[in-house]
Protein backbone atom coordinates (compact mmCIF):
# COMPACT_ATOMS: atom_id res chain seq x y z
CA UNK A 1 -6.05 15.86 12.16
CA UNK A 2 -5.19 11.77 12.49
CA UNK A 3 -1.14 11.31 12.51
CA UNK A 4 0.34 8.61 10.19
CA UNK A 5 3.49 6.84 11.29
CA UNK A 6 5.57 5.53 8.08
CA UNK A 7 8.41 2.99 9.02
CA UNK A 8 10.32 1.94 5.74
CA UNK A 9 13.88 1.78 4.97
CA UNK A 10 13.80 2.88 1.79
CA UNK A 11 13.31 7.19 1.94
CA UNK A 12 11.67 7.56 -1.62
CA UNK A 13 8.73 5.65 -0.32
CA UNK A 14 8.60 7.23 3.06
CA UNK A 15 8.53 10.75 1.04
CA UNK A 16 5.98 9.19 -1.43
CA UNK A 17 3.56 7.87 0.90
CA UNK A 18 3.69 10.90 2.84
CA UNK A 19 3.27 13.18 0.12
CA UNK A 20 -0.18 10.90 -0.59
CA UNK A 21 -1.13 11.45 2.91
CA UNK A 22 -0.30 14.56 3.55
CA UNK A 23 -2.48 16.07 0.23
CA UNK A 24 -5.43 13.83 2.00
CA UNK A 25 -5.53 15.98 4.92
CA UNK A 26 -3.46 12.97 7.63
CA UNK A 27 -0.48 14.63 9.33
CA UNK A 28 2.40 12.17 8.32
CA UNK A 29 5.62 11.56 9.81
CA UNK A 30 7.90 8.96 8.56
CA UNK A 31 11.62 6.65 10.19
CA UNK A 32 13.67 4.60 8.12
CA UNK A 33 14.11 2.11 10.70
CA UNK A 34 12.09 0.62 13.32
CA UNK A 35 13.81 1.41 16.44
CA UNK A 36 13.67 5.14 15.88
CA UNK A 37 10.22 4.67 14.73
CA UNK A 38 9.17 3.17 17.70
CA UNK A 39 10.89 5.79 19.40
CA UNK A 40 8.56 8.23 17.66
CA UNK A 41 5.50 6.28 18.55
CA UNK A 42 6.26 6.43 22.36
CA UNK A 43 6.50 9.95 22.06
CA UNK A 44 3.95 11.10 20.04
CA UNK A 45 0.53 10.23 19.33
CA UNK A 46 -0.41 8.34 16.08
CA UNK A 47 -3.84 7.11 14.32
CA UNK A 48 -2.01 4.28 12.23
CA UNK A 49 0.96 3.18 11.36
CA UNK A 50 2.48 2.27 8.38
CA UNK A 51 5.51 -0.54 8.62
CA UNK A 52 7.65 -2.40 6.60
CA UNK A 53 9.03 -6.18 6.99
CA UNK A 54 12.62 -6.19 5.44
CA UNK A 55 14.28 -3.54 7.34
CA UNK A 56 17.62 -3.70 8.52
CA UNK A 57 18.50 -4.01 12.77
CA UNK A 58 14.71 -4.93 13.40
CA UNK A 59 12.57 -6.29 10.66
CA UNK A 60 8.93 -5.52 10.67
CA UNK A 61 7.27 -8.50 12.63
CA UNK A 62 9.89 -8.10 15.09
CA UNK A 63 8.91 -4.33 15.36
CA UNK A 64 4.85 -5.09 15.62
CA UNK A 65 5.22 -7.74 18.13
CA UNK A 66 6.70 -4.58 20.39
CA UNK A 67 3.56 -2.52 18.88
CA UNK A 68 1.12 -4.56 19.93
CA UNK A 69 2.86 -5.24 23.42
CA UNK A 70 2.88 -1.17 24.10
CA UNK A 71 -0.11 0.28 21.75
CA UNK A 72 -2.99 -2.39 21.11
CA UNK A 73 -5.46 -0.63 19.68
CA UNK A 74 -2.88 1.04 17.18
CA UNK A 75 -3.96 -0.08 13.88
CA UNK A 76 -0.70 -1.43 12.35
CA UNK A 77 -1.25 -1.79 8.03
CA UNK A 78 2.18 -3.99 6.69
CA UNK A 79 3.57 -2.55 3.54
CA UNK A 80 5.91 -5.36 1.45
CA UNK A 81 7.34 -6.38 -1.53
CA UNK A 82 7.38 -9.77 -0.61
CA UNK A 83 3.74 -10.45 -0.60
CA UNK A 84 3.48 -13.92 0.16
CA UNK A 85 0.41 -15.83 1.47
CA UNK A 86 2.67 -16.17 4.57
CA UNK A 87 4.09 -13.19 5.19
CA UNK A 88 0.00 -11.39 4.88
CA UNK A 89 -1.16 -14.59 7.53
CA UNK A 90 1.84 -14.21 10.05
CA UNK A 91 1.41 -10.40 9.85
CA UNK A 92 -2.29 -10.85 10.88
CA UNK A 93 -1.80 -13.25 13.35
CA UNK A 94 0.68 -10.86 15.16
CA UNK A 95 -2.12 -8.27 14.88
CA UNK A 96 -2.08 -6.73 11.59
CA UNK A 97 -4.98 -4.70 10.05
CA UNK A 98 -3.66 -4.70 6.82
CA UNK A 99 -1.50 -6.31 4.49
CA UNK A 100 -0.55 -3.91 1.33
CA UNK A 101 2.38 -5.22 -1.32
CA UNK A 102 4.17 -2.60 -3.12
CA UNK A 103 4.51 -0.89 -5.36
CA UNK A 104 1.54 0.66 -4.00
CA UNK A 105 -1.55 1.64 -5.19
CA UNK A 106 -2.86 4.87 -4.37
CA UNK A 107 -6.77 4.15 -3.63
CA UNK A 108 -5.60 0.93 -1.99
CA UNK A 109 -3.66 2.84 0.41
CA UNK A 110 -6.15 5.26 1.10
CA UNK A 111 -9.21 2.65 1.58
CA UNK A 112 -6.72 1.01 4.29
CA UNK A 113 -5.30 4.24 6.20
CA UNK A 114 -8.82 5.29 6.46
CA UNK A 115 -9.96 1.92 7.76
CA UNK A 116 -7.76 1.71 9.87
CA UNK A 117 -7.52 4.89 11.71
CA UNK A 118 -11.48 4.56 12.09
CA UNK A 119 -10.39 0.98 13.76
CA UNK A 120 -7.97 2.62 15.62
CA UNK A 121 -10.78 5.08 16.61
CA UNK A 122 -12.99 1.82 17.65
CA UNK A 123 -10.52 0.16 19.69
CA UNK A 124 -9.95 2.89 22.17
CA UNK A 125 -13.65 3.34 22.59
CA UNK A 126 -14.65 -0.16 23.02
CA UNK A 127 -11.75 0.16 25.95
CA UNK A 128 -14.29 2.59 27.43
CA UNK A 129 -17.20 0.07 27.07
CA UNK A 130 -16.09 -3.34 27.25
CA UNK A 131 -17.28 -4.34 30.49
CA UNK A 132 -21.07 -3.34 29.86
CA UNK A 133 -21.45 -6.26 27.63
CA UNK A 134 -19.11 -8.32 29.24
CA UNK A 135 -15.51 -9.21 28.30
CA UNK A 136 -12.98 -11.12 30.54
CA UNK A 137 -16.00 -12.23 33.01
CA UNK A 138 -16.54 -8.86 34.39
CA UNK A 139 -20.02 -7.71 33.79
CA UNK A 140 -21.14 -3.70 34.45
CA UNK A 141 -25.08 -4.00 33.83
CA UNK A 142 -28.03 -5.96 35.90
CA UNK A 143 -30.63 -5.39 33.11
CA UNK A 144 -32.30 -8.93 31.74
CA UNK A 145 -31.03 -7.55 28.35
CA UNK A 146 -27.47 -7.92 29.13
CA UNK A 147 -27.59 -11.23 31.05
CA UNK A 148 -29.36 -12.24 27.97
CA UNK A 149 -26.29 -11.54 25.80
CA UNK A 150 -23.81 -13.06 28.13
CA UNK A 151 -25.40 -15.76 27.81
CA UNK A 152 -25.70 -16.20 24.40
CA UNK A 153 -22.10 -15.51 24.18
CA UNK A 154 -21.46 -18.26 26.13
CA UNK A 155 -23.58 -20.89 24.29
CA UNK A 156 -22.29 -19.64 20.97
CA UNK A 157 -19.03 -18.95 20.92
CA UNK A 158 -17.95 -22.72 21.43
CA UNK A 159 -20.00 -23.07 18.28
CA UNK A 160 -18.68 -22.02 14.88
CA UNK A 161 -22.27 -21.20 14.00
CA UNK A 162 -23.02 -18.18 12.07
CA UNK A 163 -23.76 -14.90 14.27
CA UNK A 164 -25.92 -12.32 13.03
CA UNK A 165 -25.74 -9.57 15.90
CA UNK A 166 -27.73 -6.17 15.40
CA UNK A 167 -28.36 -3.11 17.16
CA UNK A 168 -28.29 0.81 17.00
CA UNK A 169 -24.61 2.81 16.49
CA UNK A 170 -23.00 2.72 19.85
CA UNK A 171 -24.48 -0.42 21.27
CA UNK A 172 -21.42 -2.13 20.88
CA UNK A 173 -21.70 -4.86 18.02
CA UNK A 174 -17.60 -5.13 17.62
CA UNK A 175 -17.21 -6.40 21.32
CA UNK A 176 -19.87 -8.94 21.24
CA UNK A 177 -18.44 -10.13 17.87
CA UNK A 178 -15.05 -10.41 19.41
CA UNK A 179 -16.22 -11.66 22.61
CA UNK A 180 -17.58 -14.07 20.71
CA UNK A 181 -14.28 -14.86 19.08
CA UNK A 182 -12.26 -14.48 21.78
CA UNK A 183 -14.27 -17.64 23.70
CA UNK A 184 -14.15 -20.00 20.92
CA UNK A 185 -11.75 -22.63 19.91
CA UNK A 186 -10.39 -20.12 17.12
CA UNK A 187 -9.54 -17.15 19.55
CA UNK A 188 -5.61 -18.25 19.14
CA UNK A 189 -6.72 -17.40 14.99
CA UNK A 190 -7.04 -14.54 13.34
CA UNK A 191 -9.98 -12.02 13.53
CA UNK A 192 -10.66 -9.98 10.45
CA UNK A 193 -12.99 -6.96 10.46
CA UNK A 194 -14.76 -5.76 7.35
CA UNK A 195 -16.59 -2.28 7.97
CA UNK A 196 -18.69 -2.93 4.36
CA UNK A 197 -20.22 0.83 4.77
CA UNK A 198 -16.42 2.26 5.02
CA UNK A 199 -15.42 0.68 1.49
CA UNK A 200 -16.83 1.55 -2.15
CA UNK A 201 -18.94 -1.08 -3.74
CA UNK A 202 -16.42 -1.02 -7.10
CA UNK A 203 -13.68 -2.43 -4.20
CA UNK A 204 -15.59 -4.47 -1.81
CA UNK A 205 -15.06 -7.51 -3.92
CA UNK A 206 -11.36 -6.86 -3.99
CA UNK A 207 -11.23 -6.16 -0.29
CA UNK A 208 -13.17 -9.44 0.71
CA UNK A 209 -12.02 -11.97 -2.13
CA UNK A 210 -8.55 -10.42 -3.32
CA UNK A 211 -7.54 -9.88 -6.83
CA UNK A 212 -4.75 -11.18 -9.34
CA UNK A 213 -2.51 -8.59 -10.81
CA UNK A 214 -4.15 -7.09 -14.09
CA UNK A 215 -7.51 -7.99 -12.88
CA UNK A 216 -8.85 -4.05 -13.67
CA UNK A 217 -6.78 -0.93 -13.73
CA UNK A 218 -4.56 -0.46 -10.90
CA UNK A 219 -4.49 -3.85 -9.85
CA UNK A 220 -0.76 -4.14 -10.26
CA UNK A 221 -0.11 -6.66 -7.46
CA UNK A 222 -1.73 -9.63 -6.34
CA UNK A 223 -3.97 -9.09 -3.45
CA UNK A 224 -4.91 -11.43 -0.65
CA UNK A 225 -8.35 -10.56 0.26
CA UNK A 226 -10.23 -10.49 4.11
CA UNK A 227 -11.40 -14.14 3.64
CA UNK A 228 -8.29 -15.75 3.06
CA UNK A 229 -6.72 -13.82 5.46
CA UNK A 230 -9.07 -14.79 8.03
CA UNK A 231 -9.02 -18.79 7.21
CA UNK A 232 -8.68 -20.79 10.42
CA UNK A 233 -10.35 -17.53 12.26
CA UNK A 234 -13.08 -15.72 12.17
CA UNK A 235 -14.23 -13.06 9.60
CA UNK A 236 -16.53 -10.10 11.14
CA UNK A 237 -18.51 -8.23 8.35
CA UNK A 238 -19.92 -5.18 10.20
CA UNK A 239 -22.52 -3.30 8.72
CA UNK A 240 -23.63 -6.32 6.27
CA UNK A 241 -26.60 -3.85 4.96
CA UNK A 242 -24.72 -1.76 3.27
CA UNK A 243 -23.12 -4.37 0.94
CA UNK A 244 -23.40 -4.57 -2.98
CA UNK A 245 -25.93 -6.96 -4.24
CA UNK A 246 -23.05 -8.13 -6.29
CA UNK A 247 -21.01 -8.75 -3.39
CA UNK A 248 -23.11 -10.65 -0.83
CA UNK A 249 -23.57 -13.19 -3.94
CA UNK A 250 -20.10 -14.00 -3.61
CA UNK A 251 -20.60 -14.22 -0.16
CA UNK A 252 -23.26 -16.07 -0.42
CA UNK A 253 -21.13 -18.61 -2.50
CA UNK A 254 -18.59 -18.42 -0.06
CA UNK A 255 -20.59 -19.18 2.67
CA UNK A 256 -22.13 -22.76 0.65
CA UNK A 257 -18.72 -23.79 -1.19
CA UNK A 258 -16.24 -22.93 1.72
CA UNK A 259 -14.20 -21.25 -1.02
CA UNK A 260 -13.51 -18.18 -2.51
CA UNK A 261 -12.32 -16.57 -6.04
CA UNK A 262 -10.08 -14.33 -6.12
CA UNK A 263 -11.40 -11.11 -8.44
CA UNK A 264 -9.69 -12.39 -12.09
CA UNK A 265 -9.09 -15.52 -11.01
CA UNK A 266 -10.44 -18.76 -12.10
CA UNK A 267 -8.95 -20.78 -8.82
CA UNK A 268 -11.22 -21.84 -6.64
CA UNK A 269 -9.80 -21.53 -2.77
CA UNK A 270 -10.33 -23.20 0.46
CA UNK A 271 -11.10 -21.16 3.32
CA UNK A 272 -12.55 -22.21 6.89
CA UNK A 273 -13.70 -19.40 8.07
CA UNK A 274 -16.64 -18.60 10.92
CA UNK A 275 -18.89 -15.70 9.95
CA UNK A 276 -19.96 -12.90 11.92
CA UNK A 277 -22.36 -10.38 10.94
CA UNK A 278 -23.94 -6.87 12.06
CA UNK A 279 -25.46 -4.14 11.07
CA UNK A 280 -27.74 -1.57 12.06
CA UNK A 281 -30.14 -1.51 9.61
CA UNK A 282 -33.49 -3.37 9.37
CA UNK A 283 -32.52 -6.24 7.29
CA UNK A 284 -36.15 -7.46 6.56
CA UNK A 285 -37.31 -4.41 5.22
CA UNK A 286 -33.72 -4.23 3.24
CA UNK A 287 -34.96 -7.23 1.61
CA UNK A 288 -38.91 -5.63 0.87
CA UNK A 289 -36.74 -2.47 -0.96
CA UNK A 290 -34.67 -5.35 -3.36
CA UNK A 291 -31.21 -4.01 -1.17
CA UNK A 292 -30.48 -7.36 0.43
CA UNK A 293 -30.67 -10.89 -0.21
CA UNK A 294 -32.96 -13.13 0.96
CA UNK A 295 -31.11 -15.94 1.14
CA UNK A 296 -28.37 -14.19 2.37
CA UNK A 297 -30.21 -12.91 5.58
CA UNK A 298 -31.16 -16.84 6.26
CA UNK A 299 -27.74 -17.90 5.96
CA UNK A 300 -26.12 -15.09 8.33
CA UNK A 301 -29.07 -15.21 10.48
CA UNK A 302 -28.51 -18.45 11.86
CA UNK A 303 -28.26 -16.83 15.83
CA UNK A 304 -29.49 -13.56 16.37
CA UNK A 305 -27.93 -11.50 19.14
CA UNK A 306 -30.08 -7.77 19.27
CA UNK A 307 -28.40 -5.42 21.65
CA UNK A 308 -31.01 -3.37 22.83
CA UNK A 309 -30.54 0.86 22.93
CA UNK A 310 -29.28 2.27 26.22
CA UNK A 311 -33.03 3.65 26.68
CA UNK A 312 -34.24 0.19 27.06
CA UNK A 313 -31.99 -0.70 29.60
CA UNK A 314 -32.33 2.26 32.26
CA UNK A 315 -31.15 0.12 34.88
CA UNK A 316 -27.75 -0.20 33.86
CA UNK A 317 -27.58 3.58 33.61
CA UNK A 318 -26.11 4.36 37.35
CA UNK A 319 -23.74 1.47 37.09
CA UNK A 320 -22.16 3.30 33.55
CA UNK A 321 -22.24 6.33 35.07
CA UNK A 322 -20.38 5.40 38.03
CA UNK A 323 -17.92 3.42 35.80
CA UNK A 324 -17.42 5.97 33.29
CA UNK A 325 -16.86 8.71 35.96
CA UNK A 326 -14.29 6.87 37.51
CA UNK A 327 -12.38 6.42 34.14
CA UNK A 328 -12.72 10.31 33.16
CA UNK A 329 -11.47 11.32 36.79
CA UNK A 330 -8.35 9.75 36.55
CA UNK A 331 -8.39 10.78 33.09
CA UNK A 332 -7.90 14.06 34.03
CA UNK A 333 -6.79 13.70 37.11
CA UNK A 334 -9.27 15.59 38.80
CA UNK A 335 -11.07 14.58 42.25
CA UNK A 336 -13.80 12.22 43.04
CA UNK A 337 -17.34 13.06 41.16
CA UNK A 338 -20.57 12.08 42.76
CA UNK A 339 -23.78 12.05 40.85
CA UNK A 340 -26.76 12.67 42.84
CA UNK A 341 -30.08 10.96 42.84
CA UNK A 342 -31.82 13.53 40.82
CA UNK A 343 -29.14 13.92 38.43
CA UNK A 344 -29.24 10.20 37.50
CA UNK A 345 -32.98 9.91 37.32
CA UNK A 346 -32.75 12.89 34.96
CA UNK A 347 -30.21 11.36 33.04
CA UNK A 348 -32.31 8.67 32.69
CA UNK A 349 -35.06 10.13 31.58
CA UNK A 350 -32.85 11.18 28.26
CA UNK A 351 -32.79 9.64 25.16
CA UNK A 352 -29.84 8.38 24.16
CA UNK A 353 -30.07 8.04 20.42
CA UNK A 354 -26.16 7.34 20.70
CA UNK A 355 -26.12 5.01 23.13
CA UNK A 356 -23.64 4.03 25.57
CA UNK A 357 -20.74 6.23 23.84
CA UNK A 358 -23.26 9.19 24.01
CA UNK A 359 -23.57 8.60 27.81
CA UNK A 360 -19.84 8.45 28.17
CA UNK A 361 -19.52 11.39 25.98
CA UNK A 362 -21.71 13.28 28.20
CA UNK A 363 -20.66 12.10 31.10
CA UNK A 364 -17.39 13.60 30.44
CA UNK A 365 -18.71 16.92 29.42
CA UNK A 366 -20.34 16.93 32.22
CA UNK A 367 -17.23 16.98 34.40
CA UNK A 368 -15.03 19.25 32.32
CA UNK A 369 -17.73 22.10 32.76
CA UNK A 370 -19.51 21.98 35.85
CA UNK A 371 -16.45 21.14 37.58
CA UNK A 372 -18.04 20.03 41.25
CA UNK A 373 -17.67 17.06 43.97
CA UNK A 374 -21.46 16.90 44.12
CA UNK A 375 -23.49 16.87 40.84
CA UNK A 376 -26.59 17.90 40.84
CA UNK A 377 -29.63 17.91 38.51
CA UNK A 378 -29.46 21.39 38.43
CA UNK A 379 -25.94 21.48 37.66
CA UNK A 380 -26.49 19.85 34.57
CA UNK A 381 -29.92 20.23 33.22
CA UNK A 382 -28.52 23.75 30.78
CA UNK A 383 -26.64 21.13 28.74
CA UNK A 384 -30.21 19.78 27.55
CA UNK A 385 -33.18 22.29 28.47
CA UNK A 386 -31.15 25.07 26.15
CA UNK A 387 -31.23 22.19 23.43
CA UNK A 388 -28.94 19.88 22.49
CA UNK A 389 -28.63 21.44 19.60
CA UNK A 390 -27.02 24.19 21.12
CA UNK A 391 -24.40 22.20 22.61
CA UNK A 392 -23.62 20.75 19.09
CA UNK A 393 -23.39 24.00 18.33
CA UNK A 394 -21.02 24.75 20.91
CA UNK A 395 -19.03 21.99 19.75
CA UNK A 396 -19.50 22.76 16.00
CA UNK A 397 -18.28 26.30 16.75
CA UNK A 398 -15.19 25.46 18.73
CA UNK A 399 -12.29 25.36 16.71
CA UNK A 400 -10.01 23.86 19.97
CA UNK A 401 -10.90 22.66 23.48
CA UNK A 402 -9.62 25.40 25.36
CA UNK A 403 -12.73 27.52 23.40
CA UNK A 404 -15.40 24.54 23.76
CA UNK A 405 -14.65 24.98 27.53
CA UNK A 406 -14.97 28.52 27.04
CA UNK A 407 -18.43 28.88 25.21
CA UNK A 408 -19.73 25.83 27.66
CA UNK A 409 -18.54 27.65 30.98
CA UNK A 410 -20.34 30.83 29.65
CA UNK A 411 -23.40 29.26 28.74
CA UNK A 412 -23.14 27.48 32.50
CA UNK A 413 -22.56 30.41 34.42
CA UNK A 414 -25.51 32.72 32.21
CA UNK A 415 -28.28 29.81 33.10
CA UNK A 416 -27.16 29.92 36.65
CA UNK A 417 -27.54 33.86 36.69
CA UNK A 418 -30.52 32.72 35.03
CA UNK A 419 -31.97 30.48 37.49
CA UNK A 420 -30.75 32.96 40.42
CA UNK A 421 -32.55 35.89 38.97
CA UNK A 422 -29.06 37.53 38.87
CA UNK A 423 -28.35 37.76 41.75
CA UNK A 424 -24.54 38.15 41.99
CA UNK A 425 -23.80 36.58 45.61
CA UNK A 426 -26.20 33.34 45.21
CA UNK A 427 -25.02 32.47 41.57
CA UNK A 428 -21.22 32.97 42.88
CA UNK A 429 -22.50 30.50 46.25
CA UNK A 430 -23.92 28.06 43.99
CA UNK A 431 -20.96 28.18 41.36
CA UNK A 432 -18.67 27.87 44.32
CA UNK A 433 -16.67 30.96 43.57
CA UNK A 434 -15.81 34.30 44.86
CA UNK A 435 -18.17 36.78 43.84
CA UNK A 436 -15.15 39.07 42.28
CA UNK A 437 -14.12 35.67 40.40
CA UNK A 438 -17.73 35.35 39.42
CA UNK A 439 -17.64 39.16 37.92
CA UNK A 440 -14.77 38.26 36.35
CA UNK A 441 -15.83 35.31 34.71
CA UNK A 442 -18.98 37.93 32.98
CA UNK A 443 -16.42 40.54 31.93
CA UNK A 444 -14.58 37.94 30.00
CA UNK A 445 -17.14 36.51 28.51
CA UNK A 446 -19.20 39.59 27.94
CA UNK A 447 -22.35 38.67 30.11
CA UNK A 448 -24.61 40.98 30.96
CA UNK A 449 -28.37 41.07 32.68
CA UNK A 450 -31.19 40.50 30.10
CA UNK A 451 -29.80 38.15 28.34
């Protein structure tokens, strides 16, 4: 369940917002001022938080600036009455995800929490992955594919020419996109993400373009959409495919006019914005099916970045490993892992459908469970000759991680039986255990021969 932190002074909306929240399935909490708020956020864990400007003691830019200083990747949405071009810019150059004015609308609110804790989501694992693809000149890959990018990075990002960067899931789109950003002359500007698949097409206007109040029903509030918010910085529209045909008209507009319109508005508006774009989906055969525009495509597709799949780029598959086992060690503060030869030429013989967070995924699974200094293929190869659907069915099944661990340490020690034709004193030597640990271990999880 993702945990909402609510800082606003005035209780009635606290209780309101949480009463929204809490019938949507979030877990929130709420302060009515920011230092015991932030108090709450160093000692729990939160997906998003919600915080107010006019407070009294510390206002709200005061308290993100701490935010951001502690808890980055914290998605941080602004909630104000005062919803003034300048108060929605400043809040988003201090690292802002969202700007919402009150009184507050209901769907709004929702769109945004859920955005944002999937951002939230992003940010920590794009901490786990940053270096593959390069960010702050440390590189963790010696494929051609990723010496590619870097350098395409580097000739592009001094450039405020359009990006169009695609790629499977996991690949890591967002951090070339920001990588991007963060090189060019407009990396001290703001940087506005748009996940278009995350937001209905009846809103996707409203969310990129903004609306005047009375525009349709529930528009009680002027709204300051993702393009003005981004002027002077850069706006990043992931997943472009899945965008209204309605929609990428007006961005096509926006894209040969330099200005936008807000949703009920007749005013036209300036915006200098550089344009980002990704998706995962094959845009030229989007535009065979009538789903995208043509046009469009040309305009966004002005440099192409493709980030190949992880199964293109073996090469760079010890290097992750050894990267991502050193992470996950001191994660959980267990001992040094070593991966043997075998192991790593099976792993690379995988898949990987999901990429580079699959690999860390499994990578960490692998620890948890087989639980050894020395990894070997045969240590690991009952996590994918049983089927990987049967570990997503482990996983499916487990209502808490004590009881994945449990189902996963079973299946572990019945393959190693297994592979020892049950016999009692090898599987317990090659588990590393007693042998009255080991018969243990099959009483409690009700093992027994023939199987």
């Amino acid at each position: 369940m993702n945990s909402i932190l609510i800082i606003d002074d005035e209780i009635q909306i606290c209780e309101s917002i949480k009463m929204i929240l809490d019938y949507e399935g979030y877990k929130a909490v709420y302060a009515t001022d920011a230092p015991s708020g932030l108090t709450k956020l160093n000692e729990d864990s939160f997906s998003a938080l919600l915080l107010d400007i006019q407070m009294p003691e510390m206002n709200g830019f005061e308290a993100l600036k701490k935010v951001k200083e502690t808890k980055p990747e914290l998605s941080v949405i602004i909630i104000s009455a005062h919803g003034s071009v300048e108060n929605a810019i400043k809040a988003t150059k201090l690292g802002a995800f969202d700007f919402i004015e009150k009184p507050i609308d209901r769907d709004k609110l929702l769109i945004s929490v859920r955005n944002a804790v999937e951002q939230s989501k992003l940010m920590v694992e794009n901490k786990e992955i940053k270096k593959n693809l390069g960010e702050g000149g440390e590189i963790l890959g010696e494929s051609k594919a990723i010496k590619h990018i870097l350098e395409m990075i580097d000739k592009v990002a001094p450039l405020d020419t359009r990006v169009l960067i695609t790629g499977e899931n996991g690949t890591g789109k967002e951090l070339v996109a920001r990588a991007i950003h963060t090189n060019s002359e407009r990396k001290n500007n703001p940087f506005i993400e748009v996940n278009c698949a995350a937001i209905p097409n009846e809103l996707i206007e409203s969310e990129l373009f903004g609306h005047e109040k009375g525009s349709f029903t529930g528009a009680v509030q002027q709204r300051i959409g993702k393009f003005e918010l981004a002027n002077t910085g850069t706006i990043f529209l992931d997943e472009v495919g899945d965008m209204s045909l309605q929609a990428q008209a007006k961005v096509l507009r926006a894209i040969e006019d330099s200005k936008i319109e807000r949703v009920g508005g007749g005013k036209k508006i300036d915006v200098d914005v550089r344009i980002i774009a990704a998706t995962n989906k094959k845009l030229v055969e989007e535009i065979a099916n009538g789903n995208f525009r043509e046009d469009l495509y040309h305009r966004l597709n002005v440099i192409p970045i493709n980030i190949p799949p992880l199964r293109e780029r073996l090469e760079d598959i010890p290097i992750l490993i050894k990267h991502f086992v050193n992470d996950i060690t001191n994660k959980h503060k267990k001992a040094s892992v070593n991966f043997s030869a075998d192991a790593i030429q099976f792993l690379k013989g995988l898949n990987w459908s999901g990429n580079i967070r699959e690999l860390k995924n499994i990578i960490e699974r692998i620890i948890i469970i087989v639980d050894k200094k020395e990894i070997a293929k045969s240590d690991i190869e009952f996590l994918f000759t049983t089927g990987q659907s049967s570990m997503d069915d482990i996983i499916e099944d487990s209502n808490t991680f004590q009881d994945f661990k449990e189902k996963a340490e079973r299946a572990f020690i019945l393959k190693q039986l297994k592979i020892n034709n049950w016999n009692i004193s090898k599987t317990a030597e090659t588990l590393e255990i007693q042998r009255s640990h080991l018969y243990n271990k099959m009483k409690k999880y009700g093992i027994e021969k023939g199987e």
